[in-house]
Protein backbone atom coordinates (compact mmCIF):
# COMPACT_ATOMS: atom_id res chain seq x y z
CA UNK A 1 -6.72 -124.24 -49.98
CA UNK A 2 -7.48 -123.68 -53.97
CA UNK A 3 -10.39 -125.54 -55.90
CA UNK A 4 -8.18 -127.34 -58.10
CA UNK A 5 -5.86 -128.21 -54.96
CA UNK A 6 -5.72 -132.43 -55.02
CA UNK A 7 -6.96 -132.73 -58.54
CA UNK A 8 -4.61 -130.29 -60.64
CA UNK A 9 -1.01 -128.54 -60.17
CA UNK A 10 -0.48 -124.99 -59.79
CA UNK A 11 1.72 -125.43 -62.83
CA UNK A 12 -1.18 -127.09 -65.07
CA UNK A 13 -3.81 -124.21 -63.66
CA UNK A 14 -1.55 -121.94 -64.77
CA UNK A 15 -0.90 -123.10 -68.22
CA UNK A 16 -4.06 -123.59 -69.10
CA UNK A 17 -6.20 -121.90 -67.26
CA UNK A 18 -5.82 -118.92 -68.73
CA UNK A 19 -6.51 -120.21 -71.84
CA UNK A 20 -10.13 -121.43 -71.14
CA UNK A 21 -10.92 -118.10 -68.86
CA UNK A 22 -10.38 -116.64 -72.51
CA UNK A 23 -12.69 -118.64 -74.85
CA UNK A 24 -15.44 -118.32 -72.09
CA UNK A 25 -15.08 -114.85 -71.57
CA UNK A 26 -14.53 -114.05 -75.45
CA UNK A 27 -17.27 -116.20 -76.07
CA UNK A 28 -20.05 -114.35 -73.76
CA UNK A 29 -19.33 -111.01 -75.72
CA UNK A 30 -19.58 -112.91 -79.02
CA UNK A 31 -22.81 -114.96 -77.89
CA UNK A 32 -24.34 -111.34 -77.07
CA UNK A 33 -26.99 -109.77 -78.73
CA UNK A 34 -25.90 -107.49 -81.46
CA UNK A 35 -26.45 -104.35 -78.38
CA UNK A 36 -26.46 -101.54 -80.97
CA UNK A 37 -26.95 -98.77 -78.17
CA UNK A 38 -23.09 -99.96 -76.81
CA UNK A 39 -20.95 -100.16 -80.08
CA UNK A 40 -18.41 -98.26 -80.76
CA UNK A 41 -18.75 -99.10 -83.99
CA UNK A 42 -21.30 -100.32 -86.45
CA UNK A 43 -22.03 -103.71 -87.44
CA UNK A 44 -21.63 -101.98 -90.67
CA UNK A 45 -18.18 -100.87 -89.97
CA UNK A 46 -16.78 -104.10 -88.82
CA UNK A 47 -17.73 -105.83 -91.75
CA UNK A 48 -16.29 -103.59 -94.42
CA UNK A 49 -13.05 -102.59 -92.07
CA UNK A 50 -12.02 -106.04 -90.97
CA UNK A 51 -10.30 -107.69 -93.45
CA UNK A 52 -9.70 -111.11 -92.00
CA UNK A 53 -12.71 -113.72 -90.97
CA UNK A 54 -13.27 -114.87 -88.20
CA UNK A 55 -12.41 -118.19 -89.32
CA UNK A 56 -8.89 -117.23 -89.52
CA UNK A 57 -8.70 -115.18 -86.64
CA UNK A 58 -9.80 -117.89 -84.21
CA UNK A 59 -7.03 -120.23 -85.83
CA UNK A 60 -4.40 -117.45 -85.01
CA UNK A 61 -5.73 -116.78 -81.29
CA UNK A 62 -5.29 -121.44 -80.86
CA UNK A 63 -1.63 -121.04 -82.85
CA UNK A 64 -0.96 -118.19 -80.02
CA UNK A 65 -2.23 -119.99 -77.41
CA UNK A 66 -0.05 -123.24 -78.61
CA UNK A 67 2.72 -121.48 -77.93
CA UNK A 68 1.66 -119.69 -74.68
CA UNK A 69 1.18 -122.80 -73.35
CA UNK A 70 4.53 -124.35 -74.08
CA UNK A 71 6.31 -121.88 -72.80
CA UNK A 72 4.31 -121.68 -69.20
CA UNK A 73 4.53 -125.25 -68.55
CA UNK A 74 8.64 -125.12 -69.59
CA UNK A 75 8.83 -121.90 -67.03
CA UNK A 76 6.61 -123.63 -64.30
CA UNK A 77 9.00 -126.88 -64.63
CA UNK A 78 12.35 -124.72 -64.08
CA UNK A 79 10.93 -122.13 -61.58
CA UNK A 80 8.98 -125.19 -59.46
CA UNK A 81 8.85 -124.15 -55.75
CA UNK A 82 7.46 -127.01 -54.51
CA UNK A 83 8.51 -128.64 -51.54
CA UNK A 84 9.84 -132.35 -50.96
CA UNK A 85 6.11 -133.38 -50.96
CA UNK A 86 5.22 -131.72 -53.48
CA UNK A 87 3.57 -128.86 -52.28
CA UNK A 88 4.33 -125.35 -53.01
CA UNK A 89 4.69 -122.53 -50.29
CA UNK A 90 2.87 -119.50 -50.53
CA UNK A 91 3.74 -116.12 -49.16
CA UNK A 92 1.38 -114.11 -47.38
CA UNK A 93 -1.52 -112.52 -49.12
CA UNK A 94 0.57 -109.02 -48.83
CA UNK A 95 3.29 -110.53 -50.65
CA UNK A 96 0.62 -112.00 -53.09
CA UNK A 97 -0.57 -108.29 -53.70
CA UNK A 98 2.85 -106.75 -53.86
CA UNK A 99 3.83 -109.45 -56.42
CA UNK A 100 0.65 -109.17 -58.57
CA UNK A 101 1.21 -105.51 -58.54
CA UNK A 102 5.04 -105.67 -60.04
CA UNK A 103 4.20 -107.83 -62.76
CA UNK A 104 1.24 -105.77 -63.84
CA UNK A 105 3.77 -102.54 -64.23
CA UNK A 106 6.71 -104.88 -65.65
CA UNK A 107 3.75 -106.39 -68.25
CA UNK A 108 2.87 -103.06 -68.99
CA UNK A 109 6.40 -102.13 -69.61
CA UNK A 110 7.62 -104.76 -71.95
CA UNK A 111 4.27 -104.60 -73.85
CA UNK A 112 4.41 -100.72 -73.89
CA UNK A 113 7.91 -100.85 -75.58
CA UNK A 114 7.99 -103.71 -77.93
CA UNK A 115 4.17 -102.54 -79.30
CA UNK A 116 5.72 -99.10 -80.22
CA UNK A 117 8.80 -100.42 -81.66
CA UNK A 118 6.55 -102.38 -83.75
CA UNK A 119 4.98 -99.68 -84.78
CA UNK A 120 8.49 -97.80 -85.62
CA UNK A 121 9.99 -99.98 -87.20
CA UNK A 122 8.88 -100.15 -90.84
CA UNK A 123 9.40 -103.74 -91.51
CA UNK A 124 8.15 -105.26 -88.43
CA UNK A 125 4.90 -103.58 -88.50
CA UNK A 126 4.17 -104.28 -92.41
CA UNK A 127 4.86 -108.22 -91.92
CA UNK A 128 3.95 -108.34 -88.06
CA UNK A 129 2.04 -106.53 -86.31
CA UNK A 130 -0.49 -105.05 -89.31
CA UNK A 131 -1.82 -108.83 -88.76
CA UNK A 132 -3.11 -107.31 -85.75
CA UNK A 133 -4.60 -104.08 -87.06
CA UNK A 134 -6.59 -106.16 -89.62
CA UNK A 135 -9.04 -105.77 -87.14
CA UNK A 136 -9.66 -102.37 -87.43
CA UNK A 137 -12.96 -102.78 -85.68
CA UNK A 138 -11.83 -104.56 -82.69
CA UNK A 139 -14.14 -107.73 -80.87
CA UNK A 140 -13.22 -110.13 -78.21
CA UNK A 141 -12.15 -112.90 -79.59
CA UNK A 142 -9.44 -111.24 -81.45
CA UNK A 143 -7.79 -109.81 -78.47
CA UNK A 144 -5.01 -112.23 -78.95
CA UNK A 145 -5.00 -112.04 -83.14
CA UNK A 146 -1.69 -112.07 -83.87
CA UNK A 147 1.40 -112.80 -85.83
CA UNK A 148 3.03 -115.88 -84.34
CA UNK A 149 6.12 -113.86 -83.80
CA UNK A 150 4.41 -110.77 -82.15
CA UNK A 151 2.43 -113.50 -80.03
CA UNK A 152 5.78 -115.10 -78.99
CA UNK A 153 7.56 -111.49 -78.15
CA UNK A 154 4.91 -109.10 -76.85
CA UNK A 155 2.44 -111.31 -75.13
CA UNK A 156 4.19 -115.24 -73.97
CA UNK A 157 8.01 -113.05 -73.07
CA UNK A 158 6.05 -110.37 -71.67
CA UNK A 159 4.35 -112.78 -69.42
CA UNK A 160 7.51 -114.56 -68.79
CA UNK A 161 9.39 -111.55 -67.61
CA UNK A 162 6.63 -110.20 -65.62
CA UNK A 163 6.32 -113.92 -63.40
CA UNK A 164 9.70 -114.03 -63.14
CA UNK A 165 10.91 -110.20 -62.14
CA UNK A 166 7.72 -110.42 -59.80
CA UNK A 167 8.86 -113.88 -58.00
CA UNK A 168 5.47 -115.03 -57.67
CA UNK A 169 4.57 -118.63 -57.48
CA UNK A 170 2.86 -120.67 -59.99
CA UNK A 171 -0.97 -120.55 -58.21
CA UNK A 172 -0.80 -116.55 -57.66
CA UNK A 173 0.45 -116.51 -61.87
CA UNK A 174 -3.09 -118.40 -62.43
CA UNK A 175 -4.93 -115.33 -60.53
CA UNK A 176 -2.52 -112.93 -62.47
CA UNK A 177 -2.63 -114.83 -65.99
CA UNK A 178 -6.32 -115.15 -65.88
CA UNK A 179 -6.77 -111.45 -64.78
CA UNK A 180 -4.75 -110.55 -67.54
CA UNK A 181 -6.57 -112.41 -70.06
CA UNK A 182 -9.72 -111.35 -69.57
CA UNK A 183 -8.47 -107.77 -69.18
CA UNK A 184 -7.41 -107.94 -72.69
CA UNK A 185 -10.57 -109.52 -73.74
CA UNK A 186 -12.22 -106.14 -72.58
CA UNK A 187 -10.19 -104.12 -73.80
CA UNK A 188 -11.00 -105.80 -77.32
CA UNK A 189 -14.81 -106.30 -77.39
CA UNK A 190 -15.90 -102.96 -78.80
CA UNK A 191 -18.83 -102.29 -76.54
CA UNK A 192 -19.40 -99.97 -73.81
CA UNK A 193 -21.45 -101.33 -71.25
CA UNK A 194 -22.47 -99.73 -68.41
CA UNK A 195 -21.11 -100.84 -64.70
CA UNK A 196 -18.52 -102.73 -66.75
CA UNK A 197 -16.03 -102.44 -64.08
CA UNK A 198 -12.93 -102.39 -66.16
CA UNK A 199 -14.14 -98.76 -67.65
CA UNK A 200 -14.71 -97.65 -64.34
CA UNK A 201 -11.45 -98.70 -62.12
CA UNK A 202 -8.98 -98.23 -65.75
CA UNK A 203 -8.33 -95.38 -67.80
CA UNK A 204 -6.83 -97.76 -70.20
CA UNK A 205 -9.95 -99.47 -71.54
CA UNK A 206 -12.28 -100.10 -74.25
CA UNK A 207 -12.44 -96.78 -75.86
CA UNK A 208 -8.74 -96.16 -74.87
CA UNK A 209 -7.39 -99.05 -77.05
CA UNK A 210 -10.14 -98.71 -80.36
CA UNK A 211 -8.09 -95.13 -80.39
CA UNK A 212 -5.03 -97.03 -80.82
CA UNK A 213 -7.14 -99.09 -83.57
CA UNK A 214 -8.41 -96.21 -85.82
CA UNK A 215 -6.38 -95.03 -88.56
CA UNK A 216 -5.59 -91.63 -87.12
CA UNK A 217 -4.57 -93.19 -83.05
CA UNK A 218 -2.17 -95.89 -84.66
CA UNK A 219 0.86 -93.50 -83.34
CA UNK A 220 -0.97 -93.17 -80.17
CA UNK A 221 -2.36 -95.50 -76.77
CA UNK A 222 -0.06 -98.25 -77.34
CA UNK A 223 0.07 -98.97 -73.52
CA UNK A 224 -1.60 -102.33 -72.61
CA UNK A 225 -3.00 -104.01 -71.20
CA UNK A 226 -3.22 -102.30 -67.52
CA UNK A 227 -2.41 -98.48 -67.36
CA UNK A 228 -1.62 -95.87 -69.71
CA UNK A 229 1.13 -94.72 -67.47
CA UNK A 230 4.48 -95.11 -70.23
CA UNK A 231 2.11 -93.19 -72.97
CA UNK A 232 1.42 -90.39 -70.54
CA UNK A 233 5.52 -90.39 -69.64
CA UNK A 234 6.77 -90.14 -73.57
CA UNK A 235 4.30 -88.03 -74.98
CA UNK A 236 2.34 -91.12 -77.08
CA UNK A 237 -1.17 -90.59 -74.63
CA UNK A 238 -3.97 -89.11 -76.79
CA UNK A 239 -7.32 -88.65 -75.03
CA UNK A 240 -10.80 -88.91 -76.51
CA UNK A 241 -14.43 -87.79 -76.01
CA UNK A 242 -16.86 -90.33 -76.18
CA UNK A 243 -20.27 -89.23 -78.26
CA UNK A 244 -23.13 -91.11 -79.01
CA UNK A 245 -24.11 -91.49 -82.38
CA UNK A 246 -27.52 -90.38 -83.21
CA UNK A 247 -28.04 -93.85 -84.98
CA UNK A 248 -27.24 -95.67 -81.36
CA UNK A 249 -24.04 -96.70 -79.69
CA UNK A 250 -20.74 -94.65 -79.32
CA UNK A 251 -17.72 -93.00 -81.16
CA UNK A 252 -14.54 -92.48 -79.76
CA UNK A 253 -13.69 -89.16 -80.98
CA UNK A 254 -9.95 -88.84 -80.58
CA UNK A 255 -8.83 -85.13 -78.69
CA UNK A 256 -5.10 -84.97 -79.22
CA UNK A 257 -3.19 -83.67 -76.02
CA UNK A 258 -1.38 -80.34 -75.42
């Protein structure tokens, strides 16, 4: 028994679901306090780096989103479980686990591969992705600030693939969808906060992906949004120290590997 279970379908909780569990979650860092002592960068630095308003980024995240959604309720329609009463069958919690687990790697895979190939490839990243790095001083709400086609082939296929090569059914993909979000909100929202729980339990966090974001870390940390496993494998895994600045708040120093 769910919350939603009698009101809502799995299929509708997972379509949009996700999709709220960002704007609230995006919306507590941006409702913050400026929290000076926890920056990794200055308030200074985000407004001369950034070269897109926030206007126009939240119009990109809802364009994303658009999409997103299509696509999950088209998938949820054709990969329906439910039974003759309409009632879908869940596996044990094990299962659950096992499934969640297989689409975090397969996520990280496709999104590990198709980021870097961005990057490669000249023309893809000059009218794609650089959308993306416009925020060179990353916050929440432009975790998901991105070129409709990027949005469409890293983030809603990568999603895709990793519900269907997992097999899990449409209420354990709001769990996983949701998780994901919000993971990528973190990894976005240029603060440091202590106990944040993300830093503590992933390698592949904050700091990690504002690497990826500086000028000199473009060619580097492009796993995401879970582990840093495929950057570690093929030599793209650079490591940095994190300093406070005497001013307040933090710098990711980047400390290229051996």
């Amino acid at each position: 028994m769910v919350l939603w279970e009698g009101y809502v379908s799995d299929e509708a909780m997972g379509t949009f679901a996700p999709i709220v569990v960002y704007w609230v979650y995006a919306g507590f860092y941006q409702l913050l306090p400026p929290l000076d002592n926890y920056r990794l960068h200055t308030r200074k630095e985000e407004e001369e780096k950034n070269s897109v308003p926030l206007t126009v980024v939240v119009k990109g995240v809802l364009l994303q989103q658009l999409v997103q959604a299509t696509v999950a309720q088209g998938l949820f329609v054709l990969t329906s479980k439910a039974n003759p009463s309409g009632a879908s069958v869940q596996p044990s919690i094990p299962i659950q686990i096992l499934q969640f687990l297989v689409a975090m790697l397969v996520m990280d895979a496709w999104q590990y591969f198709v980021h870097r190939y961005m990057h490669q490839n000249k023309f893809l990243y000059r009218h794609v992705h650089s959308q993306h790095h416009r925020l060179v001083v990353p916050y929440a709400i432009g975790a998901l600030y991105n070129h409709p086609l990027e949005g469409l082939l890293l983030d809603t296929f990568g999603g895709a693939i990793s519900f269907l090569v997992s097999g899990m059914t449409a209420r354990t993909a709001v769990y996983f969808f949701c998780f994901a979000v919000i993971k990528t909100v973190d990894d976005h929202c240029g603060l440091w906060l202590p106990g944040n729980i993300f830093h503590i339990f992933f390698k592949n966090n904050t700091a990690y992906h504002d690497i990826h974001h500086q000028l000199q870390g473009t060619k580097y940390n492009y796993s995401q949004p879970f582990f840093s496993i495929w950057d570690k494998l093929l030599g793209t895994h650079m490591s940095y120290n994190l300093v406070k600045r005497p001013e307040g708040g933090f710098e990711a120093q980047l400390v290229k590997d051996k």
